[in-house]
C-alpha atoms as a PDB file:
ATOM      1  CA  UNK A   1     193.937 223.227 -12.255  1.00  0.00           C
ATOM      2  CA  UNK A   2     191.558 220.938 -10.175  1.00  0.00           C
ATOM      3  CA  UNK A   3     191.282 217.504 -10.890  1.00  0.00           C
ATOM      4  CA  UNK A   4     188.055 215.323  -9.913  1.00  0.00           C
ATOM      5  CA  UNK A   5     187.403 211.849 -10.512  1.00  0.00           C
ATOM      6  CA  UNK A   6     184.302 209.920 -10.685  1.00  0.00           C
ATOM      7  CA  UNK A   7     184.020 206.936  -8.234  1.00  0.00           C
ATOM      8  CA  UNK A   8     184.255 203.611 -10.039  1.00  0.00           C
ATOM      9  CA  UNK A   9     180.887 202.443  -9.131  1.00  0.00           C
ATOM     10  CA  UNK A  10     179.537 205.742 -10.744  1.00  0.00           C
ATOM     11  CA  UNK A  11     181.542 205.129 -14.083  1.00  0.00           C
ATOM     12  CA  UNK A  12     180.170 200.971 -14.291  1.00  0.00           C
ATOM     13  CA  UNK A  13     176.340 201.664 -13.713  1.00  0.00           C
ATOM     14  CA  UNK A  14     176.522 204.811 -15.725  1.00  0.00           C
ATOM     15  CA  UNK A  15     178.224 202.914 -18.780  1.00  0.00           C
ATOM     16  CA  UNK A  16     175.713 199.976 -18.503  1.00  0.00           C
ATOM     17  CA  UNK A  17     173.016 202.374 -19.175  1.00  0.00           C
ATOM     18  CA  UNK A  18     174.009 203.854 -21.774  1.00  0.00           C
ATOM     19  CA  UNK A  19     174.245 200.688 -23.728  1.00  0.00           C
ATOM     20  CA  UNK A  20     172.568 200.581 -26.624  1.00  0.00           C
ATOM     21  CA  UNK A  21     171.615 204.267 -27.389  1.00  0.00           C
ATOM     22  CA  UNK A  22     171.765 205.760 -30.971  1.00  0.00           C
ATOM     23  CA  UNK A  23     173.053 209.021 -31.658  1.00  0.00           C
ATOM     24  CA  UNK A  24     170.363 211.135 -33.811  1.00  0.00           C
ATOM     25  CA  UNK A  25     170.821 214.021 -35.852  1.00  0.00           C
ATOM     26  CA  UNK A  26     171.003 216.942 -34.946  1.00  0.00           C
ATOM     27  CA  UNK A  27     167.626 218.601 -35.441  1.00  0.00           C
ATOM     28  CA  UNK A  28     165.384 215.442 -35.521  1.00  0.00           C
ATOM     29  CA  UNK A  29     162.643 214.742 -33.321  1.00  0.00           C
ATOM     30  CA  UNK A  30     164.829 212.184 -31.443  1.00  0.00           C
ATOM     31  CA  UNK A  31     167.541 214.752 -30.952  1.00  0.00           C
ATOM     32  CA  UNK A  32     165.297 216.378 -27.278  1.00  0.00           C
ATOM     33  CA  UNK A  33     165.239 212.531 -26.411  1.00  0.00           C
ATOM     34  CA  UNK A  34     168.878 212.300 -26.618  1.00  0.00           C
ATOM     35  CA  UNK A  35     169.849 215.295 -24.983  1.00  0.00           C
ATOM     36  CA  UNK A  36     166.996 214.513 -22.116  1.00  0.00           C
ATOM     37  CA  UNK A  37     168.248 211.142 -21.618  1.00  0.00           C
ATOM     38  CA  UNK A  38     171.740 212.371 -21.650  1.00  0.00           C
ATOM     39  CA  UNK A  39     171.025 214.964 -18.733  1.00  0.00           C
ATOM     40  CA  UNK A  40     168.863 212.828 -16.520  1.00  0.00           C
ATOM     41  CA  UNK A  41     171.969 210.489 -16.117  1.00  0.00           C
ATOM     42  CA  UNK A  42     174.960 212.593 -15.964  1.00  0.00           C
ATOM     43  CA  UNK A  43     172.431 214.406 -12.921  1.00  0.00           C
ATOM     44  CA  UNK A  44     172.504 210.728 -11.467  1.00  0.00           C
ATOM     45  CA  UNK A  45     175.377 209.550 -11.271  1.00  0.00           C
ATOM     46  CA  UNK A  46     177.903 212.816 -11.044  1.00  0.00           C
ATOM     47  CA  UNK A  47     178.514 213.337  -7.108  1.00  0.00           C
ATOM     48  CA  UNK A  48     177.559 216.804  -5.656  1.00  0.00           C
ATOM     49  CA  UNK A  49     181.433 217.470  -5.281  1.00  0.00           C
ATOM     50  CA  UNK A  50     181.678 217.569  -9.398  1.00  0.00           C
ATOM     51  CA  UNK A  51     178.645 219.619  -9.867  1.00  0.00           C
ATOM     52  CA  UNK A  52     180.043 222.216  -7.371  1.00  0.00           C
ATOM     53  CA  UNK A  53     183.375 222.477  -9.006  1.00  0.00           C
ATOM     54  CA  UNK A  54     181.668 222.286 -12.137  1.00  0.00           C
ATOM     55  CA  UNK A  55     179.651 225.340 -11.095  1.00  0.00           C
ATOM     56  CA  UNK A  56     182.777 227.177  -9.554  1.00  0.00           C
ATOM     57  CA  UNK A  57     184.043 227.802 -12.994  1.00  0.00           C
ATOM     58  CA  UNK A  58     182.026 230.664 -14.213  1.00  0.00           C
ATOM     59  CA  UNK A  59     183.880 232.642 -11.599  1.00  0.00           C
ATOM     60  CA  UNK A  60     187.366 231.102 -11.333  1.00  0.00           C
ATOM     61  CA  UNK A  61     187.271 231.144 -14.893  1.00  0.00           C
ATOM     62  CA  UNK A  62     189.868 227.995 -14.051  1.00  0.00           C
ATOM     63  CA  UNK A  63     190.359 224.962 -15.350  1.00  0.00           C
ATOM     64  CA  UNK A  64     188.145 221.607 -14.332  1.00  0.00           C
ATOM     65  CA  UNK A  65     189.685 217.860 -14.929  1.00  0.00           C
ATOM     66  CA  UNK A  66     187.119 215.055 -14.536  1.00  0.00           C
ATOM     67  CA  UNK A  67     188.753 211.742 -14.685  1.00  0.00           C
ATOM     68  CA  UNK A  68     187.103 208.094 -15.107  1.00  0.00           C
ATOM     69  CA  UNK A  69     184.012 208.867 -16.729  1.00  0.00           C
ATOM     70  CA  UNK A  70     182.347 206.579 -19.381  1.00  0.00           C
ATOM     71  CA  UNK A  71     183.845 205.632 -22.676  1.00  0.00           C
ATOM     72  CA  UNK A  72     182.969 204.325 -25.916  1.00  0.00           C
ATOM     73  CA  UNK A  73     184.750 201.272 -27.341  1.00  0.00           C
ATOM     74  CA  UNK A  74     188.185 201.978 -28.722  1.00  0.00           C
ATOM     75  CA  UNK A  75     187.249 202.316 -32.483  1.00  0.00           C
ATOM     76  CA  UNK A  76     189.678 200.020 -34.862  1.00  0.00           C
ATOM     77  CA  UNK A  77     190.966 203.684 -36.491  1.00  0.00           C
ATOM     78  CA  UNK A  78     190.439 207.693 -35.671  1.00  0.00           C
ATOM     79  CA  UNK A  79     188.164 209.219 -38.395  1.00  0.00           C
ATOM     80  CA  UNK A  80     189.515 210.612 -41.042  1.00  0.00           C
ATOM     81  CA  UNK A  81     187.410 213.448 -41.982  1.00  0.00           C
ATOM     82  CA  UNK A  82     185.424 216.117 -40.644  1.00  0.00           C
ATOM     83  CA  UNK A  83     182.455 213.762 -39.317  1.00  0.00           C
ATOM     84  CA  UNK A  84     181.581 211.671 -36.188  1.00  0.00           C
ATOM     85  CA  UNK A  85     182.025 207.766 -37.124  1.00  0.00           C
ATOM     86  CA  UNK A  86     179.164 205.861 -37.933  1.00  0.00           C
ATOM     87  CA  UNK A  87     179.913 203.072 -36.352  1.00  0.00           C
ATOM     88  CA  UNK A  88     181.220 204.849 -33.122  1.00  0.00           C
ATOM     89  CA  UNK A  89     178.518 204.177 -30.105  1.00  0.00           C
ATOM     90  CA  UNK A  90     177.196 207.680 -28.259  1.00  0.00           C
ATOM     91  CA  UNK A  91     178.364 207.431 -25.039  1.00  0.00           C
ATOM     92  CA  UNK A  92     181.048 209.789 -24.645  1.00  0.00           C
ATOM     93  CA  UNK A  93     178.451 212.527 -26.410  1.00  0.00           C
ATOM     94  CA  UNK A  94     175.980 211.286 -23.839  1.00  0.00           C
ATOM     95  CA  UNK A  95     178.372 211.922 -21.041  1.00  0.00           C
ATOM     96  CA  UNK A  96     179.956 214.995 -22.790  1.00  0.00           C
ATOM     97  CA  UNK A  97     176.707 216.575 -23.348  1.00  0.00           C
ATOM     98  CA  UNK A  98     174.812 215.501 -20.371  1.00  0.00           C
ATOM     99  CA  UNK A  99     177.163 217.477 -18.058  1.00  0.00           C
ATOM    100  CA  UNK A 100     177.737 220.648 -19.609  1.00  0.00           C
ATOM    101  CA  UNK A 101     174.185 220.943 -20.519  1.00  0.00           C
ATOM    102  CA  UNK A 102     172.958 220.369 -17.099  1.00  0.00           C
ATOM    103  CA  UNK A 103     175.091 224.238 -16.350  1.00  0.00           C
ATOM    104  CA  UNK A 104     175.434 225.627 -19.537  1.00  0.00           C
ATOM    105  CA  UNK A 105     173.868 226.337 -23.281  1.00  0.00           C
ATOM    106  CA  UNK A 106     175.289 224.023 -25.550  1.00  0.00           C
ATOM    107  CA  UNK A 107     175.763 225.619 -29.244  1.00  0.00           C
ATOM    108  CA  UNK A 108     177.741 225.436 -32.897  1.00  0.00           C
ATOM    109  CA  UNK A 109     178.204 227.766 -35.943  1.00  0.00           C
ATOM    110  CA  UNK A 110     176.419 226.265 -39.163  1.00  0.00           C
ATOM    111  CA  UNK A 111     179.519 227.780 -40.772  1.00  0.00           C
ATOM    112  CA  UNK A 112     181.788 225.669 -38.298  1.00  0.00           C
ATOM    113  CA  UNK A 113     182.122 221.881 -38.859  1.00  0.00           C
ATOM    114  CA  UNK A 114     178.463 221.699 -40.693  1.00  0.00           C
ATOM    115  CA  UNK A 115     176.777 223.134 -37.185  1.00  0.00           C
ATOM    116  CA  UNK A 116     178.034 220.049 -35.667  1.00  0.00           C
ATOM    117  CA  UNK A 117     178.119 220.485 -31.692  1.00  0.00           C
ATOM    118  CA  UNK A 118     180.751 217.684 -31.066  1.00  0.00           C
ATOM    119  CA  UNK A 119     183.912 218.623 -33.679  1.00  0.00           C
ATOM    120  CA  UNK A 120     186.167 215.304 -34.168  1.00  0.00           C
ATOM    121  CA  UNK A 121     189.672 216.115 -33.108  1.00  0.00           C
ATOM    122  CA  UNK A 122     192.029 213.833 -35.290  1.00  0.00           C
ATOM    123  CA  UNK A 123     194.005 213.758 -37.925  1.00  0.00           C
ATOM    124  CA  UNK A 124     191.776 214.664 -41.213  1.00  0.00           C
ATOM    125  CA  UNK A 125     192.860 213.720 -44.705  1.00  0.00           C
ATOM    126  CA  UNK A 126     194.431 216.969 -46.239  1.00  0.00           C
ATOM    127  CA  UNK A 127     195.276 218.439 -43.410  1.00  0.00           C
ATOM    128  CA  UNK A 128     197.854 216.821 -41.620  1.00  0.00           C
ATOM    129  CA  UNK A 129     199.858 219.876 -41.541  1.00  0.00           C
ATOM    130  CA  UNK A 130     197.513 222.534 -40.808  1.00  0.00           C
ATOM    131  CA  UNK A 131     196.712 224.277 -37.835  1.00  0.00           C
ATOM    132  CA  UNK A 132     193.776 222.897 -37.064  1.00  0.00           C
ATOM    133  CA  UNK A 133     191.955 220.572 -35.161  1.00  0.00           C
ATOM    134  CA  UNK A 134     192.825 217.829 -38.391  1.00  0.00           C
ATOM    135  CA  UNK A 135     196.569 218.634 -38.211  1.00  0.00           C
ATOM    136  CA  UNK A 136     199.152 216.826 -36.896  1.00  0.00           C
ATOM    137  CA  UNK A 137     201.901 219.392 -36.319  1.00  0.00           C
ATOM    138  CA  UNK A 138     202.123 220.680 -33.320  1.00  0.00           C
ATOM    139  CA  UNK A 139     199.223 223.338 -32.108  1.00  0.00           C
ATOM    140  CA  UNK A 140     200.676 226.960 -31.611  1.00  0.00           C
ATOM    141  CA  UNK A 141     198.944 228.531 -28.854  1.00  0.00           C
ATOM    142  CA  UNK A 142     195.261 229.814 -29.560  1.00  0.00           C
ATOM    143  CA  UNK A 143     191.804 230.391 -28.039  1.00  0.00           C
ATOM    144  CA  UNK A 144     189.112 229.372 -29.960  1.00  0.00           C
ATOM    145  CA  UNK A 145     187.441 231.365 -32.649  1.00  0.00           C
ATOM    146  CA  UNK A 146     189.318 234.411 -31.768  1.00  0.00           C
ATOM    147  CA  UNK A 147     187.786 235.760 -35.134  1.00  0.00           C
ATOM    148  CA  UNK A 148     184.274 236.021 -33.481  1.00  0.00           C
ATOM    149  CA  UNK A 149     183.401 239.506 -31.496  1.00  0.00           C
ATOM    150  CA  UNK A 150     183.675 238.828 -27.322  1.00  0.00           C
ATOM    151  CA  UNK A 151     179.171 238.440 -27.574  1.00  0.00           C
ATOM    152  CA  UNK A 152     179.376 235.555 -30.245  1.00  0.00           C
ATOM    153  CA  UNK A 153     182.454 233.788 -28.852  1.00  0.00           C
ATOM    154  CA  UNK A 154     181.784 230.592 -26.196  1.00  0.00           C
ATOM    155  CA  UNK A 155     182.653 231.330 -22.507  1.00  0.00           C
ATOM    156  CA  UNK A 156     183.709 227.887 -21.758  1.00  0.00           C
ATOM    157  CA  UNK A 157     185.057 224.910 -23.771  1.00  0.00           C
ATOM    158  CA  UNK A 158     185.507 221.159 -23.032  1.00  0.00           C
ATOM    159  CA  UNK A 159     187.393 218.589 -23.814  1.00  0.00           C
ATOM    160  CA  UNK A 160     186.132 214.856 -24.087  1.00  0.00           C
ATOM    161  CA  UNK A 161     189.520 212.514 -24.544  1.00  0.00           C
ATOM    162  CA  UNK A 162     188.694 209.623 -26.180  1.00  0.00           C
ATOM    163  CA  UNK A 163     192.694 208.091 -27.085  1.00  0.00           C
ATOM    164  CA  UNK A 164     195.717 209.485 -26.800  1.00  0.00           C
ATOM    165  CA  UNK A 165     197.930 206.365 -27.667  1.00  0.00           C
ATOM    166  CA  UNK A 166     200.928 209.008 -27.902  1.00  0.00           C
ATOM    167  CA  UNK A 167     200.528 210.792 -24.965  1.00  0.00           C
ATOM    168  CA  UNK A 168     200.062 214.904 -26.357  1.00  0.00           C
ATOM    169  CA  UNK A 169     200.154 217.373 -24.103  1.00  0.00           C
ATOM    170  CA  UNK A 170     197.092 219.646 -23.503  1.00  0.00           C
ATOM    171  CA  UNK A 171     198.471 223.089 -22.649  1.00  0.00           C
ATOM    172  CA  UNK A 172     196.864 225.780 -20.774  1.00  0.00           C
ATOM    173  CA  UNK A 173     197.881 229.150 -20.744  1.00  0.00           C
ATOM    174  CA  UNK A 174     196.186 231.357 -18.194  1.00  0.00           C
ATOM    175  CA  UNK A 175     195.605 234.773 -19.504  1.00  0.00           C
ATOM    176  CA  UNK A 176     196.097 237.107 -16.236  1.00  0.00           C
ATOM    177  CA  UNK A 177     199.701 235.171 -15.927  1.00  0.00           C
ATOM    178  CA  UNK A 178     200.740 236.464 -19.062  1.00  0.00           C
ATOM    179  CA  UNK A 179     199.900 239.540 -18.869  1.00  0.00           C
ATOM    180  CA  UNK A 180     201.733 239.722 -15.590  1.00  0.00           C
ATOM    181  CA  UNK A 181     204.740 239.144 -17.435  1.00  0.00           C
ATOM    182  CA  UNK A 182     203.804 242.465 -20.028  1.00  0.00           C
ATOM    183  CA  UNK A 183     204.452 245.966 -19.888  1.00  0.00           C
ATOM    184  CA  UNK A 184     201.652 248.412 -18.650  1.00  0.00           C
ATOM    185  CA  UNK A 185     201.907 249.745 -22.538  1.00  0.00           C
ATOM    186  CA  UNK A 186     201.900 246.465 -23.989  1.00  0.00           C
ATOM    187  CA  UNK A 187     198.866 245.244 -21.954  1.00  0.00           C
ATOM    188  CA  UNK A 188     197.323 248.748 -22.901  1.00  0.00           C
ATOM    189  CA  UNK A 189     198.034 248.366 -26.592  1.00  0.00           C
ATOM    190  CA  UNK A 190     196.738 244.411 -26.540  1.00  0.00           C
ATOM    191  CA  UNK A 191     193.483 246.397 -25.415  1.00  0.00           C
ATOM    192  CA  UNK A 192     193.363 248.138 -28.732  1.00  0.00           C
ATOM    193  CA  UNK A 193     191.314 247.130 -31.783  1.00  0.00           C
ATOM    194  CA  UNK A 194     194.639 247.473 -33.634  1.00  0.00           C
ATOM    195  CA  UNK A 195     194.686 243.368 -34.624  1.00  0.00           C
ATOM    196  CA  UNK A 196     193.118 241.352 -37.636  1.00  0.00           C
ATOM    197  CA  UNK A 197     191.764 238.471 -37.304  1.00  0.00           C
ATOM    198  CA  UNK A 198     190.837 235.825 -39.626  1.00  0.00           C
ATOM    199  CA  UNK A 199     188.670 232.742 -39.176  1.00  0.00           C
ATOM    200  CA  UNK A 200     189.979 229.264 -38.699  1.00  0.00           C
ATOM    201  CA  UNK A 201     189.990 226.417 -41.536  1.00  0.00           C
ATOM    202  CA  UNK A 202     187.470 224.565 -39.301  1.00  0.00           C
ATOM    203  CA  UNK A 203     185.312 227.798 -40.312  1.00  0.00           C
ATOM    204  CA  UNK A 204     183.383 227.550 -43.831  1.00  0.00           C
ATOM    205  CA  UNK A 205     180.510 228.945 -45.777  1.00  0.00           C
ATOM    206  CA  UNK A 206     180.545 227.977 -49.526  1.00  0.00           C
ATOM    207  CA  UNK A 207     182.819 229.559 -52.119  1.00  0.00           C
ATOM    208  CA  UNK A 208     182.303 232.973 -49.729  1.00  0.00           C
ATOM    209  CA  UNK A 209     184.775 234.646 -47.671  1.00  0.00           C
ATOM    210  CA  UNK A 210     183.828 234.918 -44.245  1.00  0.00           C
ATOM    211  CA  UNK A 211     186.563 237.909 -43.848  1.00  0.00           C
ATOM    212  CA  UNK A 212     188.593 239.446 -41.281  1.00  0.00           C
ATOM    213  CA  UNK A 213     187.436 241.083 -37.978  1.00  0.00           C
ATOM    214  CA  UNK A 214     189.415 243.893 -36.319  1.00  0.00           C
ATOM    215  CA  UNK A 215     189.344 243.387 -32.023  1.00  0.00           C
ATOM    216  CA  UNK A 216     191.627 244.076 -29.502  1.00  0.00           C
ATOM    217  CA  UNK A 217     193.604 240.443 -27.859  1.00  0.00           C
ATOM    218  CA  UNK A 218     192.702 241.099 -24.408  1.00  0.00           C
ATOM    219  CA  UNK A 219     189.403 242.863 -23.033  1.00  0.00           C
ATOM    220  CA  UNK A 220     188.132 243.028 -19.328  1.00  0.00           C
ATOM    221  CA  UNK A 221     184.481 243.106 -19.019  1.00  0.00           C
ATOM    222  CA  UNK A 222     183.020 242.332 -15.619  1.00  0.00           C
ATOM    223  CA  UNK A 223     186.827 242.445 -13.672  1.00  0.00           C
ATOM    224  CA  UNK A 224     187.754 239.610 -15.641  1.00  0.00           C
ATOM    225  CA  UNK A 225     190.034 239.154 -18.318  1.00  0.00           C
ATOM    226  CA  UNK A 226     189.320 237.626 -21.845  1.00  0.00           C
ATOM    227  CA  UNK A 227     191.636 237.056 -24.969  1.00  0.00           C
ATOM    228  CA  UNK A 228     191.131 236.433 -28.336  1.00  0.00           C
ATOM    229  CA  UNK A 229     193.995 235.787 -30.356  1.00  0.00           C
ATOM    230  CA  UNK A 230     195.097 233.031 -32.486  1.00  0.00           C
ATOM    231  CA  UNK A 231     199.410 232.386 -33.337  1.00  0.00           C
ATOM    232  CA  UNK A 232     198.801 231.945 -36.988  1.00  0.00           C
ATOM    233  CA  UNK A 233     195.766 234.192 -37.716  1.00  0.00           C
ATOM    234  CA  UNK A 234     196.009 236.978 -35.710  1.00  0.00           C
ATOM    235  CA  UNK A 235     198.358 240.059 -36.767  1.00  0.00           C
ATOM    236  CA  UNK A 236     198.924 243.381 -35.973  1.00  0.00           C
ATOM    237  CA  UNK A 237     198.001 246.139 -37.881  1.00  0.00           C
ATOM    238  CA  UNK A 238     199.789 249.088 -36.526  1.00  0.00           C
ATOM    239  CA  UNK A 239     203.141 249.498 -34.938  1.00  0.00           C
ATOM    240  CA  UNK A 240     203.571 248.770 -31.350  1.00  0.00           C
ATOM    241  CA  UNK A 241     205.331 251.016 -28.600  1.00  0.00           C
ATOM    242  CA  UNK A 242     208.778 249.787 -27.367  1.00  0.00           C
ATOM    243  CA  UNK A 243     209.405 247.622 -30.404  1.00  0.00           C
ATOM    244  CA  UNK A 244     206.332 245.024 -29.081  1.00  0.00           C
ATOM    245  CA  UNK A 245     205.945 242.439 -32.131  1.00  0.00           C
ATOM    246  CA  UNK A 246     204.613 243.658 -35.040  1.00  0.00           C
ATOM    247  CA  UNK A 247     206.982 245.706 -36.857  1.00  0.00           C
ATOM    248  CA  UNK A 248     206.302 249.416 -38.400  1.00  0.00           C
ATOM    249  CA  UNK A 249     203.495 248.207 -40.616  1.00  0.00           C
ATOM    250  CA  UNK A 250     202.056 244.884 -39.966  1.00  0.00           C
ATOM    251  CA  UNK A 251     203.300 241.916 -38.635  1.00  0.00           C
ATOM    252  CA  UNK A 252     202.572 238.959 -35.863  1.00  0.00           C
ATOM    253  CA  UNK A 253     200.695 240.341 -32.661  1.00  0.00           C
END
């Protein structure tokens, strides 16, 4: 994991022009304004050293930690539903958005969190002990939307920490280390479309189900590895050689 921080002087000016800027809706006419703003400033005051680890990513497929940027004003509580606080300011978006944007295409599921591309991570009425991004139990290990096929799923995520009065760990769990741990016939049979997967509570569309998909965990396009799997939701739907979780009929992959 690398771990970049962004000069003081950067962070002050940076913060000082943000001041004062709304947050539109998504889809309005001010939205273009927002997200051209947004990029024109995170290009001006992130040093060339940030951009280039930045771009490094989409082949170390690592993991990028950019410390001291700009941050909103501590709100007086976290949200408590699914939605970005009205009274929050939009600088962290501005920040958030204006650097991945600048390298990457910035998207959301109208099924996911109303389409919403920033998804509040806090404690959500009702949910406290779900696994979720709402909960408050502790997170079992998961990539995100493992439920989607490999050419719908996001190649990158990021992270924007706003509090963490408590101190939670964020985990990371590098795929090609685990798998160095595995079997050749494991890692073969994780290869296998043999697992179910079903879509996260953050995921919803009405009174419809949105179903299960059937995918392998781990695929390697392109000499690199990618997994898709999910503690709670994903399971096994055949047995597994060598007595690899799962049991004889279906179980936890």
């Amino acid at each position: 994991m690398e771990v970049r921080r962004l000069p003081d002087l950067n962070r002050r000016v940076w913060q000082s022009e943000l001041a004062g800027l709304d947050f539109p809706s998504q889809g309005d006419a001010a939205w273009s304004a927002f997200e051209d703003i947004s990029t024109q400033l995170a290009a001006k005051h992130v040093p060339p050293e940030i951009w280039e680890s930045l771009a490094e990513l989409s082949e170390s497929r690592g993991v990028l930690v950019i410390e001291n940027l700009p941050l909103d004003a501590p709100l007086a509580e976290p949200p408590r539903d699914n939605f970005r606080p009205a009274q929050k300011t939009a600088v962290s978006e501005a920040v958030h958005l204006g650097i991945v944007r600048r390298l990457a295409c910035v998207f959301g599921f109208q099924e996911e969190e109303e389409g919403s591309l920033f998804h509040q991570i806090a404690p959500k009425a009702g949910l406290e002990n779900s696994q979720s991004n709402g909960g408050i139990v502790p997170f079992k290990p998961h990539s995100d939307d493992a439920f989607l096929f490999r050419q719908h799923r996001p190649e990158f995520l990021s992270l924007f920490g706003l509090v963490n009065e408590q101190s939670a760990p964020t985990w990371v769990f590098p795929v090609e280390g685990i798998l160095d741990q595995l079997s050749r016939e494991v890692v073969e049979q994780l290869q296998r479309p043999d697992y179910r997967h079903t879509p996260p509570q953050s995921f919803f569309l009405g009174n419809a189900d949105l179903g299960a998909t059937l995918h392998a965990v781990v695929e390697r396009p392109e000499n690199a590895w990618e997994v898709s799997f999910n503690s709670v939701r994903t399971h096994g739907i055949r047995s597994c050689p060598g007595g690899f979780p799962g049991g004889p009929t279906e179980g936890s992959a």
